[in-house]
Protein backbone atom coordinates (compact mmCIF):
# COMPACT_ATOMS: atom_id res chain seq x y z
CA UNK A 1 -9.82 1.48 15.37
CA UNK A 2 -6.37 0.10 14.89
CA UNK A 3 -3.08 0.87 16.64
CA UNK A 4 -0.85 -1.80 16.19
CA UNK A 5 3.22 -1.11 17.06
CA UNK A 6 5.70 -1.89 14.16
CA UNK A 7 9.38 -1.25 13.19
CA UNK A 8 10.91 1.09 10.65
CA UNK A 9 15.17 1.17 9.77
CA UNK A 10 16.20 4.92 10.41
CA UNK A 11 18.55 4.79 7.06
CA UNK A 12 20.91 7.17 8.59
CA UNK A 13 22.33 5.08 11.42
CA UNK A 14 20.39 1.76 10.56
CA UNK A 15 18.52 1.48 14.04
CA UNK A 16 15.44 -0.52 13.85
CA UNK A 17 12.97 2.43 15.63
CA UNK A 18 9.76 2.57 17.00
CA UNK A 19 6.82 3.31 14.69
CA UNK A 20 2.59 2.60 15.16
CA UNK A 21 0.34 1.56 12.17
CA UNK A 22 -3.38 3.01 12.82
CA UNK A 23 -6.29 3.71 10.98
CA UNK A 24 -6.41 6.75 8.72
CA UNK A 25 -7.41 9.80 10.47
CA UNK A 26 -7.40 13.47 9.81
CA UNK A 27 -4.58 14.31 10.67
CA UNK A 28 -2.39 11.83 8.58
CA UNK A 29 -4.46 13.50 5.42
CA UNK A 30 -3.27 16.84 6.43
CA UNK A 31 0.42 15.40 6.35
CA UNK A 32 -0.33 14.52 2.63
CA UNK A 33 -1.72 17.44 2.00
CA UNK A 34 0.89 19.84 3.59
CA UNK A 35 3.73 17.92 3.74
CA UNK A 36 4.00 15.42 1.09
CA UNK A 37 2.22 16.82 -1.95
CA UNK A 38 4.61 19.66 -2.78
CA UNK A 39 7.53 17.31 -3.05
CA UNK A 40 5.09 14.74 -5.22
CA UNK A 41 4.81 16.85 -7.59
CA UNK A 42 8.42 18.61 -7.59
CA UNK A 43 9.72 15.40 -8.26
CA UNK A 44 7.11 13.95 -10.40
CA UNK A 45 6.02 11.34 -8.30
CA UNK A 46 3.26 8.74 -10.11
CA UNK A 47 0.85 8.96 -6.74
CA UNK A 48 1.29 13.28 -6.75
CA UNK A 49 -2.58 13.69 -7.55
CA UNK A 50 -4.22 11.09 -5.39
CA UNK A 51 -7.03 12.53 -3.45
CA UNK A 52 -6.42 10.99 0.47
CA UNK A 53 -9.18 13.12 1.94
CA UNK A 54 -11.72 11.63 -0.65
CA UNK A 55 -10.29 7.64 0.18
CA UNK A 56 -10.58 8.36 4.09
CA UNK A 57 -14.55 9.86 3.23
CA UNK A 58 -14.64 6.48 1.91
CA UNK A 59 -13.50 4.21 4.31
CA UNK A 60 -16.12 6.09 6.75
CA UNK A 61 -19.24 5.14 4.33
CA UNK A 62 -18.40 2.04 2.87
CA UNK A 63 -17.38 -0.91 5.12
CA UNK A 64 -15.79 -2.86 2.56
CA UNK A 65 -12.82 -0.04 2.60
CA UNK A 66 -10.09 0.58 4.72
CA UNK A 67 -7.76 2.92 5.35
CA UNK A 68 -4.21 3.17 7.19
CA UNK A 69 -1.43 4.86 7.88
CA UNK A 70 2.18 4.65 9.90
CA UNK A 71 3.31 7.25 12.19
CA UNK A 72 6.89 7.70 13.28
CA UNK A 73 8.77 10.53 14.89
CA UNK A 74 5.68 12.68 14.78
CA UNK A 75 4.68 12.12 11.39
CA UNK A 76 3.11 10.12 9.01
CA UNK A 77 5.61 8.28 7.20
CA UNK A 78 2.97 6.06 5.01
CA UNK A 79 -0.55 5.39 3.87
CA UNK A 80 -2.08 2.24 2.37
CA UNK A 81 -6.16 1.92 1.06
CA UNK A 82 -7.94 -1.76 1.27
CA UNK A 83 -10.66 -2.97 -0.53
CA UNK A 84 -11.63 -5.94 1.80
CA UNK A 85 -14.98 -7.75 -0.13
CA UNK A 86 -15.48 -7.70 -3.96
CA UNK A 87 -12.22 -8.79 -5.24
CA UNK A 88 -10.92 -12.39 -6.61
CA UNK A 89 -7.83 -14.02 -6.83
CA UNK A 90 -6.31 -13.86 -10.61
CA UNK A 91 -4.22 -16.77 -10.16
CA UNK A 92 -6.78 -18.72 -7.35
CA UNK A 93 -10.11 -19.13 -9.48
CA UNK A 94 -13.14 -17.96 -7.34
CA UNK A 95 -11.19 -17.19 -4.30
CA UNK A 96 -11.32 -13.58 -2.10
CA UNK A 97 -8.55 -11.41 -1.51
CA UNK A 98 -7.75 -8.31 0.23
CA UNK A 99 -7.23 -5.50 -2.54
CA UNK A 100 -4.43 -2.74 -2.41
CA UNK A 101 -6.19 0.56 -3.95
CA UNK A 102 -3.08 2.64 -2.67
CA UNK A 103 -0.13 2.30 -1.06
CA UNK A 104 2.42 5.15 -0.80
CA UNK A 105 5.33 6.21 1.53
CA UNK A 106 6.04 10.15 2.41
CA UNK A 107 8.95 11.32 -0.61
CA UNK A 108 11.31 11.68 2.14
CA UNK A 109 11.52 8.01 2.39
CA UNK A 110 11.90 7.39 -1.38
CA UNK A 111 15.51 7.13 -2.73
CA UNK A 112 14.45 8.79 -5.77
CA UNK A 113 13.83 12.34 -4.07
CA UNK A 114 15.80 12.31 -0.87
CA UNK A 115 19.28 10.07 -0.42
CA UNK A 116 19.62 8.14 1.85
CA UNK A 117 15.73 7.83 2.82
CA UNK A 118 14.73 9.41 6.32
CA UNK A 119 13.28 5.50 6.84
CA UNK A 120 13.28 2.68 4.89
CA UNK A 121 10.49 -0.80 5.24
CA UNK A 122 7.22 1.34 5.54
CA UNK A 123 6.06 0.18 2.43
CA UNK A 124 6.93 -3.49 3.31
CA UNK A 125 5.21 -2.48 6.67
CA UNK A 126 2.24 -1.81 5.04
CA UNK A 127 2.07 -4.75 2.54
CA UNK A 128 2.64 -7.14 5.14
CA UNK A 129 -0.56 -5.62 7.29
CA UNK A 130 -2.49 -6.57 4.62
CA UNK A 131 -1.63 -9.71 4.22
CA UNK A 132 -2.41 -10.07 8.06
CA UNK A 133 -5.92 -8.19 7.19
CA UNK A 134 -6.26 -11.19 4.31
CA UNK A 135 -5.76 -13.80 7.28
CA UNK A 136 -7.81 -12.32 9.65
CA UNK A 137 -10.81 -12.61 7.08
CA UNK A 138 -10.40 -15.78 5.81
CA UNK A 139 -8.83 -15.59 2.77
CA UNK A 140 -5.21 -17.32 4.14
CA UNK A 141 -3.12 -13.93 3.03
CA UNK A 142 -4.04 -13.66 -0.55
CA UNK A 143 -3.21 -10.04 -1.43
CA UNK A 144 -3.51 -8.31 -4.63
CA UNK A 145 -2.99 -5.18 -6.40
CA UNK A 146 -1.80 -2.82 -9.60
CA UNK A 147 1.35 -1.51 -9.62
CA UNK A 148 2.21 1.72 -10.40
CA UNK A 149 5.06 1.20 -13.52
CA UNK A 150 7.62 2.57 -10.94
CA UNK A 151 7.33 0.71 -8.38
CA UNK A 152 7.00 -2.74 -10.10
CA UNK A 153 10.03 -3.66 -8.82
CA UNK A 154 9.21 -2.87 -5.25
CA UNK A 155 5.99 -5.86 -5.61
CA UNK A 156 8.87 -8.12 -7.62
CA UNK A 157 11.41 -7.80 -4.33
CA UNK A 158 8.50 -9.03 -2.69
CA UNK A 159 8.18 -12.30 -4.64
CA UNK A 160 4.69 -11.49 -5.68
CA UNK A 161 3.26 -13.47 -8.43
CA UNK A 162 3.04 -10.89 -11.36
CA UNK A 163 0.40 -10.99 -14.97
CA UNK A 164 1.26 -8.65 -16.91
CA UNK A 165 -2.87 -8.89 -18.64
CA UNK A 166 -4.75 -6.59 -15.74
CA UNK A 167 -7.85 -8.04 -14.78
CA UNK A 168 -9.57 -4.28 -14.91
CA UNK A 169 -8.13 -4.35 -18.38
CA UNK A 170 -10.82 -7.15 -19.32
CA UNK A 171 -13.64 -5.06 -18.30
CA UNK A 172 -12.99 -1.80 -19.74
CA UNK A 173 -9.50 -1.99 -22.42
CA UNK A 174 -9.16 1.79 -22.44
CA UNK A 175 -8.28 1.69 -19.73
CA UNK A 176 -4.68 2.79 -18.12
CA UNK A 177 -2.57 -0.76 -18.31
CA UNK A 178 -1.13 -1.26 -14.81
CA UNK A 179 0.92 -5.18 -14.43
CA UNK A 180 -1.05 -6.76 -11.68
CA UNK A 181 1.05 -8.54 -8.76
CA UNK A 182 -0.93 -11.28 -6.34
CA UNK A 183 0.38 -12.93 -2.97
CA UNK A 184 -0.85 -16.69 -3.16
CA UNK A 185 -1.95 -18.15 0.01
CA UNK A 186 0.47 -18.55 3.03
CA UNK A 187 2.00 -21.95 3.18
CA UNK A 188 0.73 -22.87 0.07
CA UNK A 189 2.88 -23.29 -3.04
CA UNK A 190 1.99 -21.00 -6.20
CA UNK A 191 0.11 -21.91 -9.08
């Protein structure tokens, strides 16, 4: 069970505030559910259908998956899914990495449905955990994942190495094209 203490910017007065990163529980599904869903889909947001309740079930019966999620100020203001076992580096031949299946922030810290954002960071929060989850297995912060097309930009701010050929796109073509972004190892310069 995680609970690990982090930071979060309040946007409205730019205070650095208190916020904990833990694993997924019941309750933090319910927020999706009752809190952030509605506004998902009001504002069209790409991650408005995905099925939290089903990734926490899971996490619970597969131990290569993990889930998490930040609370601050009584809610949860973010949720991010690992895949911790069967994935390879695209730019590292042969080498393991930790996986992002989802990452998403409540809509009332995205500029696109509320301005200015109730916090800002929690999705930096959460990409930088998993690079520390990468460490702490052995695979010296390699971190990768497919972007969602809008929030490319978000993995680009974050100077991850980006191919736009999807390495789920070898296996099965039909499939939806996402651009697939990859942190090379710490301390190590890219390919």
């Amino acid at each position: 069970m995680v609970q690990l203490p982090v930071n979060l910017i309040r946007c409205r007065d730019q205070q650095i505030v208190d916020a904990t990163l833990l694993s997924l529980a019941e309750n933090h599904v319910a927020d999706f559910e009752s809190l952030w869903q509605d506004q998902l889909r009001q504002f069209s947001q790409e991650d408005k259908y995905w099925d939290w309740a089903f990734k926490r079930r899971l996490t619970i019966n597969n131990v290569n998956y993990e889930c998490y999620a930040i609370e601050c100020e009584g809610s949860t203001q973010g949720l991010m899914m690992l895949e911790t076992q069967s994935h390879r580096s695209w730019f590292y031949s042969g080498k393991r990495l930790v996986y992002v299946e989802a990452l998403s922030v409540a809509p009332w810290n995205r500029q696109q449905v509320q301005s200015p954002p109730r916090f800002k960071t929690v999705g930096t929060v959460l990409l930088e955990f998993s690079r520390l989850r990468s460490v702490e297995l052995g695979y010296e912060g390699r971190v990768g994942l497919q972007a969602l097309p809008g929030a490319e930009g978000f993995y680009e701010r974050r100077n991850m190495m980006r191919s736009d050929i999807d390495p789920d796109d070898l296996i099965d073509p039909d499939d939806e094209q996402l651009t697939y972004f990859e942190y090379p190892p710490l301390n190590r310069p890219q390919p």
